[in-house]
PDB file of N, CA and C in Angstrom:
ATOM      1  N   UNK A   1      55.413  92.307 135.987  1.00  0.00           N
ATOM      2  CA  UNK A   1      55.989  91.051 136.433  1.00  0.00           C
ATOM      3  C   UNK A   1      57.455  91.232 136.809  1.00  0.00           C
ATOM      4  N   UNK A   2      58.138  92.075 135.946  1.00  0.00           N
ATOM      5  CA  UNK A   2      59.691  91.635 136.341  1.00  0.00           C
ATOM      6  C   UNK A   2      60.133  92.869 137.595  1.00  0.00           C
ATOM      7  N   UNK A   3      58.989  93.720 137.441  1.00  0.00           N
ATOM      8  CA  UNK A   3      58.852  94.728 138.413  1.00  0.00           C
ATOM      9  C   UNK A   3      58.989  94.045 140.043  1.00  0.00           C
ATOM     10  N   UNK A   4      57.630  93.569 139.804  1.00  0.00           N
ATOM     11  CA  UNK A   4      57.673  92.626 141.874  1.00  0.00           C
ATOM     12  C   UNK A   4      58.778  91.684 141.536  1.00  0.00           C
ATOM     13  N   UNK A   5      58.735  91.300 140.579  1.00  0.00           N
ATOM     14  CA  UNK A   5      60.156  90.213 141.018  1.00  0.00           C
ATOM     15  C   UNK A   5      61.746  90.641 141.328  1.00  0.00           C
ATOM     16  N   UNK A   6      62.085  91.885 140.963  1.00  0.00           N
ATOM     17  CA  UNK A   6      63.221  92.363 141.235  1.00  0.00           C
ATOM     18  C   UNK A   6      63.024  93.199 142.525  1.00  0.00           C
ATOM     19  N   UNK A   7      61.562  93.636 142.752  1.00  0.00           N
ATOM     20  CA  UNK A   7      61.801  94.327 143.946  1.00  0.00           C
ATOM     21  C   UNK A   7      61.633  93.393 145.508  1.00  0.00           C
ATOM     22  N   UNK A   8      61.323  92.344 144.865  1.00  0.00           N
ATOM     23  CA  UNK A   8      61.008  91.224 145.742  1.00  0.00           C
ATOM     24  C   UNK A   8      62.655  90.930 146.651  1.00  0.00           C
ATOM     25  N   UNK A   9      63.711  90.698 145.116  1.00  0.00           N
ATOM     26  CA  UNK A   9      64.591  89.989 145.240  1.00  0.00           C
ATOM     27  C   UNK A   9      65.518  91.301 146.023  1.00  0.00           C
ATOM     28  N   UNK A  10      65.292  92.660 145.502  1.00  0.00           N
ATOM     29  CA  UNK A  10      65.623  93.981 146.271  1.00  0.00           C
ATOM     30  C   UNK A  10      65.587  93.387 147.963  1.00  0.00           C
ATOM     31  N   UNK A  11      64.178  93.658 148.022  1.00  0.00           N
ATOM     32  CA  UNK A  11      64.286  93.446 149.832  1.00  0.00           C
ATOM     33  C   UNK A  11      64.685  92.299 150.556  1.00  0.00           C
ATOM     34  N   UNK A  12      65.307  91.399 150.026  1.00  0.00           N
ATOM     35  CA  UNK A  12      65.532  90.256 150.758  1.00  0.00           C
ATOM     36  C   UNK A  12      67.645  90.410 150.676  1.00  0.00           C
ATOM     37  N   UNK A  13      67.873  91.558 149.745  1.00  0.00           N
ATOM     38  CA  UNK A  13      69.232  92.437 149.773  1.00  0.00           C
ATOM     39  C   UNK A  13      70.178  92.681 151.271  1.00  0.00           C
ATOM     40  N   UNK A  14      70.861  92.141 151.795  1.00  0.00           N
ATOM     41  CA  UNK A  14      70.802  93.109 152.830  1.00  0.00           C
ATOM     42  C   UNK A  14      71.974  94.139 152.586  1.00  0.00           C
ATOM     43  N   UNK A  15      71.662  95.120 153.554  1.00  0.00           N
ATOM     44  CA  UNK A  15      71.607  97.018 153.348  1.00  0.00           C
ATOM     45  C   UNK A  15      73.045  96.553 153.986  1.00  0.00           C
ATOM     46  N   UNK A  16      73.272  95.805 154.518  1.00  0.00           N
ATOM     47  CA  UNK A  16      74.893  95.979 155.225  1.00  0.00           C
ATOM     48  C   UNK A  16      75.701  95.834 153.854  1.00  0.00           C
ATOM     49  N   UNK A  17      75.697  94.774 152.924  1.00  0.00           N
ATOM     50  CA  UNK A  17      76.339  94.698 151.716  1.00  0.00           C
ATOM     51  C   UNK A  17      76.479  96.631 151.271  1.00  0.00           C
ATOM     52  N   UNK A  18      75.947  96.927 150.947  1.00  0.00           N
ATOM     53  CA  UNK A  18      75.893  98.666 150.523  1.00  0.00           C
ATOM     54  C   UNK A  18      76.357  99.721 151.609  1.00  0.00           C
ATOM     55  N   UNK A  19      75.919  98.999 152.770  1.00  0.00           N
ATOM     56  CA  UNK A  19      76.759 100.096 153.355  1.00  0.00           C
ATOM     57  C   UNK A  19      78.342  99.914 153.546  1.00  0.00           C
ATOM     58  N   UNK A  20      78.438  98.912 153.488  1.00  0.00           N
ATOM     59  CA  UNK A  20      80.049  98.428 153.553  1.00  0.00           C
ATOM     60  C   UNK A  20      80.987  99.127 151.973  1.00  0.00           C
ATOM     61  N   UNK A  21      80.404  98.681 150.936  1.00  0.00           N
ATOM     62  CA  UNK A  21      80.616  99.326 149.926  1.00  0.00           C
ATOM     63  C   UNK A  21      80.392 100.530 150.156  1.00  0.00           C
ATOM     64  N   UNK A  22      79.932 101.661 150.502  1.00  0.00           N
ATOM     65  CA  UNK A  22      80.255 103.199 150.941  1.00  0.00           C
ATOM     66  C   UNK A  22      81.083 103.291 151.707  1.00  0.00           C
ATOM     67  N   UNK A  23      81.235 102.569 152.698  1.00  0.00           N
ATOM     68  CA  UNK A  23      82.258 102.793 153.590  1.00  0.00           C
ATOM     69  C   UNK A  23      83.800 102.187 153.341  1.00  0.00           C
ATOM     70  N   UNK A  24      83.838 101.479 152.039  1.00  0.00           N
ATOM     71  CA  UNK A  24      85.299 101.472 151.472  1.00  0.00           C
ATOM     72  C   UNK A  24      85.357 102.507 150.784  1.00  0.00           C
ATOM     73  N   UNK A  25      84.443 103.373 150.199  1.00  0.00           N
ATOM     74  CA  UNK A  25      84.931 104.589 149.601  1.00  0.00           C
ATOM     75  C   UNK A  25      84.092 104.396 147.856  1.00  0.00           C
ATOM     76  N   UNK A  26      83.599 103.902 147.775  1.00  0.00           N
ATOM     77  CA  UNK A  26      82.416 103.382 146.397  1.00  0.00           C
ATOM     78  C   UNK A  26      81.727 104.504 146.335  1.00  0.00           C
ATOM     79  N   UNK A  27      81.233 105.284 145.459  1.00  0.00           N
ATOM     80  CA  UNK A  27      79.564 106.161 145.211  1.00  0.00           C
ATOM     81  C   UNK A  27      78.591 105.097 145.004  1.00  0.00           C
ATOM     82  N   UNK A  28      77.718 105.592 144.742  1.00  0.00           N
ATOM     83  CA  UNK A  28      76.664 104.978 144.634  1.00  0.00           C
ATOM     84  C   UNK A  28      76.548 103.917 143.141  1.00  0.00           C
ATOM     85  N   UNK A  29      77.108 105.004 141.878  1.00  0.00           N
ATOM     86  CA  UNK A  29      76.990 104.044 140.628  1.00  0.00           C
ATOM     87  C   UNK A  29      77.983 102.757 140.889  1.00  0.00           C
ATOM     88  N   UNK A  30      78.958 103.372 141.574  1.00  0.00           N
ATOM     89  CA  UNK A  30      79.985 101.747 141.444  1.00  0.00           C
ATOM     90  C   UNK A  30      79.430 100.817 142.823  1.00  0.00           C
ATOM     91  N   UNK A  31      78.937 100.858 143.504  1.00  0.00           N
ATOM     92  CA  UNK A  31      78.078 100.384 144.863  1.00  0.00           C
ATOM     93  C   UNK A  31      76.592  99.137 143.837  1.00  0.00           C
ATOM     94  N   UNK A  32      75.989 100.518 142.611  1.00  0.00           N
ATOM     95  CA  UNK A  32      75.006  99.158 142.402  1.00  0.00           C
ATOM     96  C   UNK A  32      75.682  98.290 141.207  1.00  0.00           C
ATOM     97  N   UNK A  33      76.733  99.210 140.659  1.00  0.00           N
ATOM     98  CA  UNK A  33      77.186  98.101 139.515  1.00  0.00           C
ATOM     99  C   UNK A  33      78.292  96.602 139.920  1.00  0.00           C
ATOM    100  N   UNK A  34      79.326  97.178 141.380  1.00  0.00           N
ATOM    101  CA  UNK A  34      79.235  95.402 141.541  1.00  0.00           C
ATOM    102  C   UNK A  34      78.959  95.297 142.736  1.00  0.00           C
ATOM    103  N   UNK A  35      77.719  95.534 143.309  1.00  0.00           N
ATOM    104  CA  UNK A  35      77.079  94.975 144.635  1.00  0.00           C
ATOM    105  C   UNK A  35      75.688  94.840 144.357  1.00  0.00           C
ATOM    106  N   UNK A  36      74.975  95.341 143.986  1.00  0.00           N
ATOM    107  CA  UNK A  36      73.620  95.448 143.626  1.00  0.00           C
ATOM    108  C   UNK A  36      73.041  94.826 142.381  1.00  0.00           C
ATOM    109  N   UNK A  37      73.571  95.127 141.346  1.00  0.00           N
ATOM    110  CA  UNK A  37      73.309  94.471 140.602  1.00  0.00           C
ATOM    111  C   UNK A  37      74.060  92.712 140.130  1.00  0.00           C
ATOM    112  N   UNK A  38      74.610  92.708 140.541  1.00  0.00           N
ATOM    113  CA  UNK A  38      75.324  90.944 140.522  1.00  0.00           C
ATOM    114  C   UNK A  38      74.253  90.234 141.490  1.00  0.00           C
ATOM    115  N   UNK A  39      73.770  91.041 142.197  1.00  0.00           N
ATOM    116  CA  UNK A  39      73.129  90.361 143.570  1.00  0.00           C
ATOM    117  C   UNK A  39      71.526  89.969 142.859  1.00  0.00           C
ATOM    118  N   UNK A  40      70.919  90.886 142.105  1.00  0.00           N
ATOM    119  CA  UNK A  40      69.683  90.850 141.831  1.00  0.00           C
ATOM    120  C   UNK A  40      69.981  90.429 140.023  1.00  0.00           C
ATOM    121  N   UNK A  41      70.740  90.284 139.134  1.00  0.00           N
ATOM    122  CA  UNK A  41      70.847  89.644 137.934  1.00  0.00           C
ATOM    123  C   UNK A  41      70.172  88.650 137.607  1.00  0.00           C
ATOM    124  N   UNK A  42      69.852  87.283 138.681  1.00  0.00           N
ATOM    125  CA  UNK A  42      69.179  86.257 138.322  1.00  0.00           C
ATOM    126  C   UNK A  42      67.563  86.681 138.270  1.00  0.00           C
ATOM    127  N   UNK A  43      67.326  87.625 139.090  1.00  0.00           N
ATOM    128  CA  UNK A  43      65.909  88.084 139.231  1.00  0.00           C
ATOM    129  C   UNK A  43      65.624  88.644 137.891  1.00  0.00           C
ATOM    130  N   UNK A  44      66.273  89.727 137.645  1.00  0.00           N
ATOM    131  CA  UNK A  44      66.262  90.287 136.110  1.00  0.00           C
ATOM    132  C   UNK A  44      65.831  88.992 135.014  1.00  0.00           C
ATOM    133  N   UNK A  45      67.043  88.521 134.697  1.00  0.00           N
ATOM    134  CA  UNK A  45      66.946  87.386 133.755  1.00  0.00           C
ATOM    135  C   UNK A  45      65.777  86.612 133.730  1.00  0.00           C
ATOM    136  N   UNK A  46      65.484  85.980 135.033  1.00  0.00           N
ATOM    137  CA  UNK A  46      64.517  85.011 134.988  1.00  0.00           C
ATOM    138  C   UNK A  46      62.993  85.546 134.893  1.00  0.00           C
ATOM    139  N   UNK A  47      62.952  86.540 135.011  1.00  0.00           N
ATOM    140  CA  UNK A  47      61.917  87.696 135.056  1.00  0.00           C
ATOM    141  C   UNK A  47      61.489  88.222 133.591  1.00  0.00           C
ATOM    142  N   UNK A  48      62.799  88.817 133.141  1.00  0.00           N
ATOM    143  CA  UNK A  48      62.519  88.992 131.638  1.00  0.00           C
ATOM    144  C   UNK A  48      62.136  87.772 130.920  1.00  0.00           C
ATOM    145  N   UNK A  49      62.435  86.555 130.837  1.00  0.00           N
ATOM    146  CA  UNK A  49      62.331  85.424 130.322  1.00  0.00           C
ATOM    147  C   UNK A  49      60.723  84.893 130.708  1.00  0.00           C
ATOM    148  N   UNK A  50      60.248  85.049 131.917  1.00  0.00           N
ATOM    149  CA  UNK A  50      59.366  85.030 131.953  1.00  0.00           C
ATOM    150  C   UNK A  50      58.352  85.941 131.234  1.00  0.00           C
ATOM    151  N   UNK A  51      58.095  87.081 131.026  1.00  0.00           N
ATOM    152  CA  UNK A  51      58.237  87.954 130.505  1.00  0.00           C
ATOM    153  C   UNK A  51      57.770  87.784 129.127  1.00  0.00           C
ATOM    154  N   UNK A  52      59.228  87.485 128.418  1.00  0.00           N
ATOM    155  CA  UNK A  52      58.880  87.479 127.604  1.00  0.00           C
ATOM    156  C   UNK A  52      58.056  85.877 126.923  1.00  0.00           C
ATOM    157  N   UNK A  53      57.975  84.852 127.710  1.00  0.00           N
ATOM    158  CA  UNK A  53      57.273  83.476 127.073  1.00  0.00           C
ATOM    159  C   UNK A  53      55.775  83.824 127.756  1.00  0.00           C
ATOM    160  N   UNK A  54      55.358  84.845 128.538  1.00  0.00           N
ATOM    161  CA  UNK A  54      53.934  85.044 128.556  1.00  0.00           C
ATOM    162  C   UNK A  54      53.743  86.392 127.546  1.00  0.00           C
ATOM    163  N   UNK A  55      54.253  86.814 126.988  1.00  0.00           N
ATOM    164  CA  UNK A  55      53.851  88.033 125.798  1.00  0.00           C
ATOM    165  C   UNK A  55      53.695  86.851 124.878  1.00  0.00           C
ATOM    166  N   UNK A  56      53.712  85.990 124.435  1.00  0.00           N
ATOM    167  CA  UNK A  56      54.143  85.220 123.286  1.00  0.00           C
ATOM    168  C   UNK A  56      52.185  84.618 123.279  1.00  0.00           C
ATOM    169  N   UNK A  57      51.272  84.363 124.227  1.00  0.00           N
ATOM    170  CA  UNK A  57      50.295  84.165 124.390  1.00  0.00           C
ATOM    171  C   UNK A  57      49.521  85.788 124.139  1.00  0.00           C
ATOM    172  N   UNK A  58      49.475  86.695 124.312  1.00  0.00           N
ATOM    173  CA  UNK A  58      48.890  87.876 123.982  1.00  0.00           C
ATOM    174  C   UNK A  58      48.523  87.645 122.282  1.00  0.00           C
ATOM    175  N   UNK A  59      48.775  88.058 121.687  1.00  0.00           N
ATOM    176  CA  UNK A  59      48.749  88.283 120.288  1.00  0.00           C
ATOM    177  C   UNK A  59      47.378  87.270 119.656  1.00  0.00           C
ATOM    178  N   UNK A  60      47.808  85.821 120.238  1.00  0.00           N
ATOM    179  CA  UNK A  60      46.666  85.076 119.475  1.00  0.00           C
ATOM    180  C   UNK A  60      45.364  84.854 120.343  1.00  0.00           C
ATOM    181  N   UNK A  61      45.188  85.298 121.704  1.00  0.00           N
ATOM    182  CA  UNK A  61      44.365  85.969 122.210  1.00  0.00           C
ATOM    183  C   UNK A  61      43.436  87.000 121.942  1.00  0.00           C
ATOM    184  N   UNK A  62      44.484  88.245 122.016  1.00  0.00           N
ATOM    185  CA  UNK A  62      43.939  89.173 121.480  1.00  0.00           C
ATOM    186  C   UNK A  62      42.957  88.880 120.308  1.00  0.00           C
ATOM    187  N   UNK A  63      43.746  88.443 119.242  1.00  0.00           N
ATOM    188  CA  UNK A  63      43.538  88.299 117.941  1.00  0.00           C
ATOM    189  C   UNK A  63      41.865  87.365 117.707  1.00  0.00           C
ATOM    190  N   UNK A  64      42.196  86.479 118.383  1.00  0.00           N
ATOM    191  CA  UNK A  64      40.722  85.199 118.383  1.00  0.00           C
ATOM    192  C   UNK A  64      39.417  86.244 119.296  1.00  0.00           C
ATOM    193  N   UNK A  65      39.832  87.325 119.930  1.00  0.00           N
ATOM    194  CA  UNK A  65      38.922  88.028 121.455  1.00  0.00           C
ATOM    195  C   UNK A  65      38.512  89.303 120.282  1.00  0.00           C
ATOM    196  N   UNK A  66      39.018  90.098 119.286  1.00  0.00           N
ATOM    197  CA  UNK A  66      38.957  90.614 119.179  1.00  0.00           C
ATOM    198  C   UNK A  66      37.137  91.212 118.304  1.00  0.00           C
ATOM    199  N   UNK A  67      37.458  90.434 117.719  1.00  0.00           N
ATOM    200  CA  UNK A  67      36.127  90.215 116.579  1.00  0.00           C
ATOM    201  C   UNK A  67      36.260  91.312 115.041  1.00  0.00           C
ATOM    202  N   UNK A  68      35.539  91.926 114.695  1.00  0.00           N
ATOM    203  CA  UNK A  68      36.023  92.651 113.789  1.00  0.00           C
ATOM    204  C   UNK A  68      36.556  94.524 114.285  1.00  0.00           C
ATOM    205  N   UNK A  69      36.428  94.342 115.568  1.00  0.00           N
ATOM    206  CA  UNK A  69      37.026  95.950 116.272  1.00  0.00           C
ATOM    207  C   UNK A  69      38.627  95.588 115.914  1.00  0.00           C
ATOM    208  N   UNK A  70      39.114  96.583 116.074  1.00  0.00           N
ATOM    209  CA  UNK A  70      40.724  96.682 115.475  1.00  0.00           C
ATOM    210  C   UNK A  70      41.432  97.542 116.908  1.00  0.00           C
ATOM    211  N   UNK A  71      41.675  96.715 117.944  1.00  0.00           N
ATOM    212  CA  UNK A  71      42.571  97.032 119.147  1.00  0.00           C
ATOM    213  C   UNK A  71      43.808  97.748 118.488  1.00  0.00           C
ATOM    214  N   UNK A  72      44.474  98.482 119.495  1.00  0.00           N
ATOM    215  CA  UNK A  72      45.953  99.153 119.471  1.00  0.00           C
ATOM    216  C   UNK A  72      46.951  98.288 119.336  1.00  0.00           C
ATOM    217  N   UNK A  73      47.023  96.967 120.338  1.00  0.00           N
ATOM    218  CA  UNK A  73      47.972  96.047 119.942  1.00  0.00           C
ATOM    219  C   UNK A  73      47.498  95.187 118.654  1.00  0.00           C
ATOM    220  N   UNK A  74      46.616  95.355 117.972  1.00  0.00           N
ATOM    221  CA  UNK A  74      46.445  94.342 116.348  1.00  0.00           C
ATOM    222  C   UNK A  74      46.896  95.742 115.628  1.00  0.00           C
ATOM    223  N   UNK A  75      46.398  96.938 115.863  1.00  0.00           N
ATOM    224  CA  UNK A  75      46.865  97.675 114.877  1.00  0.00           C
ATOM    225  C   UNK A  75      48.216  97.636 114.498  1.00  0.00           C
ATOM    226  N   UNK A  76      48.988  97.796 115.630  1.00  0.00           N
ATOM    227  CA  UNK A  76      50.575  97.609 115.738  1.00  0.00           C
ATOM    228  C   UNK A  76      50.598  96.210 114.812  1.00  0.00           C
ATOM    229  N   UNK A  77      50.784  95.097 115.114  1.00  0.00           N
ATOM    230  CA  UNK A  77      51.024  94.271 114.843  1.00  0.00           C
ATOM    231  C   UNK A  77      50.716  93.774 113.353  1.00  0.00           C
ATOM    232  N   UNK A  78      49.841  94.429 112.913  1.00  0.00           N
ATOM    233  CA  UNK A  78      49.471  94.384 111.537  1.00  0.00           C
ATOM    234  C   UNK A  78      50.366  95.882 110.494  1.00  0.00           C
ATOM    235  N   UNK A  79      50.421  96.582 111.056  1.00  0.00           N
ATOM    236  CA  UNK A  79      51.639  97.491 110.431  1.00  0.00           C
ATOM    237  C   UNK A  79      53.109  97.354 110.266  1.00  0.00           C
ATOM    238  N   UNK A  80      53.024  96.284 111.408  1.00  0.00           N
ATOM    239  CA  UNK A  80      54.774  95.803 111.808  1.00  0.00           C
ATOM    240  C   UNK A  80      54.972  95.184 110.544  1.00  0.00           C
ATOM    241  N   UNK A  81      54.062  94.342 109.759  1.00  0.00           N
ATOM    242  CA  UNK A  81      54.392  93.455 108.925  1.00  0.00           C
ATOM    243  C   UNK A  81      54.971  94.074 107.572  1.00  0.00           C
ATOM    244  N   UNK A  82      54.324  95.368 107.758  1.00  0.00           N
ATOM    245  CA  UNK A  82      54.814  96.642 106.629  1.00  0.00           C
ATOM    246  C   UNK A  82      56.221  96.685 106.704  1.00  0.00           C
ATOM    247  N   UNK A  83      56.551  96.947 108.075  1.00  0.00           N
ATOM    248  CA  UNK A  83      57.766  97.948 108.575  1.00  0.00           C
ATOM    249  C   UNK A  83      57.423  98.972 109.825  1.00  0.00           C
ATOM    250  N   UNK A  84      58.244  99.384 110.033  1.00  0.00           N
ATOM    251  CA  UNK A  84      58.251  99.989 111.144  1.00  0.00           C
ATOM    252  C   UNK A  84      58.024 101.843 110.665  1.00  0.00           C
ATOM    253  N   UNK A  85      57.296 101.921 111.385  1.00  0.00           N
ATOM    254  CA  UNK A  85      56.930 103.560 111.169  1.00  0.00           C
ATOM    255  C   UNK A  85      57.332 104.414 112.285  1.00  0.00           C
ATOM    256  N   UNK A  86      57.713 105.333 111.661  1.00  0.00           N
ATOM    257  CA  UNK A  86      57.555 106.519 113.233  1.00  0.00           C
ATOM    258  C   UNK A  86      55.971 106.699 114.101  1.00  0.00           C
ATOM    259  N   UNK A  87      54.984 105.966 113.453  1.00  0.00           N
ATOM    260  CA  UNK A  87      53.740 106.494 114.257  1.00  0.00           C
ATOM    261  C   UNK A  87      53.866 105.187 115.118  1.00  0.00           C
ATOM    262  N   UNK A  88      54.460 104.129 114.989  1.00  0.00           N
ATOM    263  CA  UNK A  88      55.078 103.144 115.739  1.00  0.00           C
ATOM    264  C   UNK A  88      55.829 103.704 116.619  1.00  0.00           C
ATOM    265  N   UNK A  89      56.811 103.886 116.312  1.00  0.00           N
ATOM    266  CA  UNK A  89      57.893 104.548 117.340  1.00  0.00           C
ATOM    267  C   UNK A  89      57.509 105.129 118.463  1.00  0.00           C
ATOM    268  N   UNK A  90      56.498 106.308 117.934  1.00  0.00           N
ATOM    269  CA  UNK A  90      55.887 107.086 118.997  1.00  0.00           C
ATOM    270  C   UNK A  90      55.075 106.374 119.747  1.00  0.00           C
ATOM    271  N   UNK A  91      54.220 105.516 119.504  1.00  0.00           N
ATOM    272  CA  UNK A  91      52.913 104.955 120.103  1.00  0.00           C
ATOM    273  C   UNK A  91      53.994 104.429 121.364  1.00  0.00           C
ATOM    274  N   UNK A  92      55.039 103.208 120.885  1.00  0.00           N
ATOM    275  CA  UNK A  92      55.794 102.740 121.576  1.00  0.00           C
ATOM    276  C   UNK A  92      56.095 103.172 122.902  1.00  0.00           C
ATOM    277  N   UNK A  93      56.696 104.414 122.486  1.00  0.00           N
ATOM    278  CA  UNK A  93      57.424 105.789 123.691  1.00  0.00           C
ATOM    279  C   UNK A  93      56.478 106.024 124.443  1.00  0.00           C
ATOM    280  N   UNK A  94      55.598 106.409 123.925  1.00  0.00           N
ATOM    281  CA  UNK A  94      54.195 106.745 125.255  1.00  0.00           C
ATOM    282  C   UNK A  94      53.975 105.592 125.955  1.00  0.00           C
ATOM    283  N   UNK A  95      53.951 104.103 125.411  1.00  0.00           N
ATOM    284  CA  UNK A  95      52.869 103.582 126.053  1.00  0.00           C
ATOM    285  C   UNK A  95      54.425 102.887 127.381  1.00  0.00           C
ATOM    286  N   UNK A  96      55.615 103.252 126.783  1.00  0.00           N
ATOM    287  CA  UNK A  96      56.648 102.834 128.340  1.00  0.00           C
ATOM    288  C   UNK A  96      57.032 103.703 128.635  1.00  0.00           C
ATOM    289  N   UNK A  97      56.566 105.305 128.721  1.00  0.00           N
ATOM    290  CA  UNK A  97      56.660 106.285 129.492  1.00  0.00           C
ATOM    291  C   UNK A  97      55.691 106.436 130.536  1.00  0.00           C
ATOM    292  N   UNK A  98      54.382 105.718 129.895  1.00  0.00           N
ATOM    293  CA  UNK A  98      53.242 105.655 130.803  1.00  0.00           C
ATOM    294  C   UNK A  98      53.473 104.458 131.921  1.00  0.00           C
ATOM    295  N   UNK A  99      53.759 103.232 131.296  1.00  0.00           N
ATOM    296  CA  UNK A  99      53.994 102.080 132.385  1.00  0.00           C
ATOM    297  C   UNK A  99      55.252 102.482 132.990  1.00  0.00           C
ATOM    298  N   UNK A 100      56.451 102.990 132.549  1.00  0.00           N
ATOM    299  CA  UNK A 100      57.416 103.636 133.737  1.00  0.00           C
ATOM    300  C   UNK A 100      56.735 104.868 135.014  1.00  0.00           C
ATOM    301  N   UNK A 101      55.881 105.834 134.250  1.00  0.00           N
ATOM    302  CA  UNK A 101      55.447 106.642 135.288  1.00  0.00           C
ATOM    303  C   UNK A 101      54.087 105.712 136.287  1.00  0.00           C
ATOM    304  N   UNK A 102      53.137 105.175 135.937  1.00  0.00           N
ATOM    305  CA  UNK A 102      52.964 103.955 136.790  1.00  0.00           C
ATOM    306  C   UNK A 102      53.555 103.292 137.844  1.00  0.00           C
ATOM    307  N   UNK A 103      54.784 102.810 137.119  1.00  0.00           N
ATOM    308  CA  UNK A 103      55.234 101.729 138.517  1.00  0.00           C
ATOM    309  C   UNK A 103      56.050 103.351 139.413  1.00  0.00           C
ATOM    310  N   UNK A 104      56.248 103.918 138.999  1.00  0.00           N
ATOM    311  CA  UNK A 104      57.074 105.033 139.882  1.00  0.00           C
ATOM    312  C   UNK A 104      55.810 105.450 141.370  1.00  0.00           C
ATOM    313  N   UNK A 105      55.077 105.917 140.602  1.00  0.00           N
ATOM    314  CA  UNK A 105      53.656 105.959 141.353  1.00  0.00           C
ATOM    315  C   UNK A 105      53.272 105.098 142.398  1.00  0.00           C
ATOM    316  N   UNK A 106      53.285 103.855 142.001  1.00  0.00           N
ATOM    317  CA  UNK A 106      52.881 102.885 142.487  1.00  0.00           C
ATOM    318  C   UNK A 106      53.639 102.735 143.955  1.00  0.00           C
ATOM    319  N   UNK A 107      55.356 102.570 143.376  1.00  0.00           N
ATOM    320  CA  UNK A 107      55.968 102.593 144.060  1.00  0.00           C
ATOM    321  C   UNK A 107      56.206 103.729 145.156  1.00  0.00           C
ATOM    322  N   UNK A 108      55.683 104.890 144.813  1.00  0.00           N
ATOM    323  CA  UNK A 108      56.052 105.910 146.149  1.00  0.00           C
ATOM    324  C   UNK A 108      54.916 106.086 146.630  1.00  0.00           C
ATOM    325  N   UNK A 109      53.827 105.273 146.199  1.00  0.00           N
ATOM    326  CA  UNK A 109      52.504 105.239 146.972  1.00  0.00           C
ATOM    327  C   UNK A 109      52.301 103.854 148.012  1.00  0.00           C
ATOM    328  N   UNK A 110      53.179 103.345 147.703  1.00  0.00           N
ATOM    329  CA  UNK A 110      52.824 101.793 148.476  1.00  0.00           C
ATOM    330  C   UNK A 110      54.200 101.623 149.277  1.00  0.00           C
ATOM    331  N   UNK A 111      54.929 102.874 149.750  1.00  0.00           N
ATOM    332  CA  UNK A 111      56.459 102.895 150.390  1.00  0.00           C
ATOM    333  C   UNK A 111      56.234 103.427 152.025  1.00  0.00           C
ATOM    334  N   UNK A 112      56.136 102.397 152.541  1.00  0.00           N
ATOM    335  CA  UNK A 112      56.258 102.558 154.359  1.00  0.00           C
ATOM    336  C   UNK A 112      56.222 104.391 154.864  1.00  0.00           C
ATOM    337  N   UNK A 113      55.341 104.966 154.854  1.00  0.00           N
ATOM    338  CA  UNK A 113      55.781 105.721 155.855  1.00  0.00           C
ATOM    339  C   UNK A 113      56.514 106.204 157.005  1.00  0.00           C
ATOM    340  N   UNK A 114      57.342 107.194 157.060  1.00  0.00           N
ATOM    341  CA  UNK A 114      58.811 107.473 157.645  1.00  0.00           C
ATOM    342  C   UNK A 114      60.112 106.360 157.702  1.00  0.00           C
ATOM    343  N   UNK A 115      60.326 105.352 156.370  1.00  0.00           N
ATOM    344  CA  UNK A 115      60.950 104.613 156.304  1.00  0.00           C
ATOM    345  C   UNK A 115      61.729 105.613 155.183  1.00  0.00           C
ATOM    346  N   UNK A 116      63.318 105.435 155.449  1.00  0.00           N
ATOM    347  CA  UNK A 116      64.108 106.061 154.520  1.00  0.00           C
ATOM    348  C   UNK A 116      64.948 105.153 154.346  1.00  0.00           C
ATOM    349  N   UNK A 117      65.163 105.342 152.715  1.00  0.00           N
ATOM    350  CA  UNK A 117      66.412 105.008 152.055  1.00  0.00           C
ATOM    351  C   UNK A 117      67.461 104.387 152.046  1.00  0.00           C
TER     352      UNK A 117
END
């Protein structure tokens, strides 16, 4: 979700803003920190927020769908109440290393041919 919505709010960017910022003499980190990102912030925000008030419906879903099988997200969620474990930690790391390598994918698979940068 907050993925299409920032890349949404990305292309509707225009490229003259950035190139103007290179051409006063900016790199690239100071180009997205005050041109790029001030520009797309509301997308972020309103995105995460969204975000996060539809995760808030998962859990008692899950939970009522599940029956007596024991899913990955109840397992989590029933250990959390323990504390936090390193077999937490880890599960964690994989499962947004996997949805980061995903949208990367996604994204250089669904990117215009001979369109650059």
């Amino acid at each position: 979700m907050v993925v299409i919505q920032v890349f949404a709010r990305l292309q509707r960017l225009p490229r003259s803003l950035e190139e103007a910022s290179s051409d006063l003499g900016a790199n690239a980190l100071v180009t997205f920190w005050y041109v790029t990102l001030p520009n797309i912030k509301t997308a972020i925000v309103g995105s995460g927020l969204l975000v996060f008030v539809l995760s808030f419906d998962e859990i008692p879903v899950t939970f009522f769908l599940t029956g007596r099988d024991n899913t990955l997200p109840m397992y989590i969620y029933s250990t959390m109440r323990r504390g936090v474990t390193p077999e937490i930690n880890a599960v964690g790391t994989l499962l947004i290393l996997f949805s980061v390598v995903l949208i990367l994918l996604a994204a250089f698979l669904t990117r215009a041919p001979g369109r650059k940068r």
